[in-house]
Protein backbone atom coordinates (compact mmCIF):
# COMPACT_ATOMS: atom_id res chain seq x y z
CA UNK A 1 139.81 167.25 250.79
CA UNK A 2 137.80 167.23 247.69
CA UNK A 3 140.03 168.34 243.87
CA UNK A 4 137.85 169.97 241.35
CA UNK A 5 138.84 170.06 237.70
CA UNK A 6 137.20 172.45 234.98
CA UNK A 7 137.29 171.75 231.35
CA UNK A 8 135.38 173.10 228.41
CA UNK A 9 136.76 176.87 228.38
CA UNK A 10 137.74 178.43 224.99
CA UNK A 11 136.79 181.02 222.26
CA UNK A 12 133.48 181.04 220.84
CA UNK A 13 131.79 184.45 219.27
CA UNK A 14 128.81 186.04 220.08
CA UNK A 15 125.33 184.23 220.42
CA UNK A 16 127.28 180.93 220.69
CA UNK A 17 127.28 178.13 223.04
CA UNK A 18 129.68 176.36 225.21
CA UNK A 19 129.20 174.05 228.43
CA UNK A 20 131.85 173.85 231.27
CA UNK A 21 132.34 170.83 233.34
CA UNK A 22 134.18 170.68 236.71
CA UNK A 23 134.81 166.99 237.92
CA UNK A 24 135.47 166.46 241.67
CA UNK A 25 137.15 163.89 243.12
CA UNK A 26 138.05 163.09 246.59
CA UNK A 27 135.64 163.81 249.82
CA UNK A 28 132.79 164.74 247.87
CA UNK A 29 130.15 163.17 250.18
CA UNK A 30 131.22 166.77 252.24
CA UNK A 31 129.82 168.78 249.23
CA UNK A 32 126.20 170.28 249.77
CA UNK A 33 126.30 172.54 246.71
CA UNK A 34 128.22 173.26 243.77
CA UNK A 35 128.68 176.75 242.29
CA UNK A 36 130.25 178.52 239.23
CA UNK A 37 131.43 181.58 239.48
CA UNK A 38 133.37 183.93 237.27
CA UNK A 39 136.18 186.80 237.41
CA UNK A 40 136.59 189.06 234.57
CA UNK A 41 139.82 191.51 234.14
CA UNK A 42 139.51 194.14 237.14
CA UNK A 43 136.74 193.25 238.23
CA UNK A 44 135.62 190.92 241.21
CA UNK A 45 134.64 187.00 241.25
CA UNK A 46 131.04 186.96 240.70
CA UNK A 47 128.37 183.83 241.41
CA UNK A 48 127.22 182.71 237.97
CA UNK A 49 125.07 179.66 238.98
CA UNK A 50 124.88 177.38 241.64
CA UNK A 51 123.42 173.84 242.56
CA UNK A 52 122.85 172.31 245.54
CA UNK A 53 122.52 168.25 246.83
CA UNK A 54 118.59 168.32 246.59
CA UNK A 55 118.43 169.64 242.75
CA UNK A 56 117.39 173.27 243.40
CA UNK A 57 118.88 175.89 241.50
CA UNK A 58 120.07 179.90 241.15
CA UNK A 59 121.30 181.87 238.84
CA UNK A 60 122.85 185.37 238.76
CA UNK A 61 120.46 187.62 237.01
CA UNK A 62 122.75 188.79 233.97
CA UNK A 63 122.68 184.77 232.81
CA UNK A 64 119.07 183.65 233.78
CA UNK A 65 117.51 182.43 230.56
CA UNK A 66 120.83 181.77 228.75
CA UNK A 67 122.84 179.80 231.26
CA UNK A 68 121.87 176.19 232.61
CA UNK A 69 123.72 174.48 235.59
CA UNK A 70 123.34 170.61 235.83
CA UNK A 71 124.71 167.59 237.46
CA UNK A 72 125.75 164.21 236.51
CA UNK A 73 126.07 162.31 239.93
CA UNK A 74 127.45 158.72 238.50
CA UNK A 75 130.28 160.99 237.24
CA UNK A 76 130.90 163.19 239.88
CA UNK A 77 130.43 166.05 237.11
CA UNK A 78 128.50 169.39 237.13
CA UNK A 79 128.00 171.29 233.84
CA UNK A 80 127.31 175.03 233.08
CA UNK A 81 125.56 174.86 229.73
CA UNK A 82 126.27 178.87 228.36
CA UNK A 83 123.61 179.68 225.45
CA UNK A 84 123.29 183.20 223.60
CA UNK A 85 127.11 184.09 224.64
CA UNK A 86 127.61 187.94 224.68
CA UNK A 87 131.17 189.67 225.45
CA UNK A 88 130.59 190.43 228.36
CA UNK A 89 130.25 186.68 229.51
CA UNK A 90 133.96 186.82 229.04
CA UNK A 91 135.85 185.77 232.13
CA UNK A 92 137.91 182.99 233.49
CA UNK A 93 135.28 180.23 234.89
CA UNK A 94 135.56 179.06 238.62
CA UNK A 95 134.21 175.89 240.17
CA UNK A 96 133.42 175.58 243.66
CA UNK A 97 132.40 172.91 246.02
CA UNK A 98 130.98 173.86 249.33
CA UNK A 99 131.60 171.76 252.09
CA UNK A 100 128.97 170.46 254.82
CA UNK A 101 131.48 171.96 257.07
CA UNK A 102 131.28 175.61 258.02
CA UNK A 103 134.13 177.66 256.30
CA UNK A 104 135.02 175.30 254.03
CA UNK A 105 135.17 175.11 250.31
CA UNK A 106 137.17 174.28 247.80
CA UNK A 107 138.02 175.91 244.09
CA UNK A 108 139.13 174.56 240.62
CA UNK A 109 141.88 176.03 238.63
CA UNK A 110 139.29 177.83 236.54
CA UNK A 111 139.13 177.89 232.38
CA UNK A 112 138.83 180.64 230.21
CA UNK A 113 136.00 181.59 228.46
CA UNK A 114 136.17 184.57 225.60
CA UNK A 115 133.76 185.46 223.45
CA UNK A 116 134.52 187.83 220.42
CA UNK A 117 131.84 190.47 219.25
């Protein structure tokens, strides 16, 4: 079982900056990657960014440029650095740690991010 906690969330206007962290804790030598993703009022979850065990990275195309995902392994920590915020970035935040093991994953509570025009 591996317990994921997001922080960093909150209201910043547009062209701002804000990074996310999610902490895991638990079985996280099961994790092979690490991904954000977001879900905006009526409309679906959608992958932000994602990270996996070797370094590499990917980034949905509406953030490329603006968004950096990173990890901190000595504290168990990845961070979604969000430059050159626009409105539409507004959305509650999901982490998610993908297990080694088919099927499995495992989500954080999510924090909100809003960003006023």
């Amino acid at each position: 079982q591996v317990h994921l906690v997001e922080s960093g969330g909150g209201l910043v206007q547009a062209g701002g900056s804000l990074r996310l962290s999610c902490t895991a804790s638990g079985n996280i030598s099961s994790i092979k990657a690490m991904i954000w993703y977001r879900q905006a009022p009526g409309l679906q979850r959608e992958l932000v960014a994602g990270i996996l065990n070797d370094g590499r990275t990917d980034y949905a195309d509406s953030v490329k440029g603006r968004f950096t995902i990173s990890r901190d392994n000595a504290k168990n920590t990845v961070y979604l650095l969000m430059n050159s915020l626009k409105p539409e970035d507004t959305a509650v935040y999901y982490c998610n740690a993908v297990s080694a093991r088919v099927g499995v994953d495992y989500w954080g509570q999510g924090t909100q991010v809003t960003v006023s025009s």
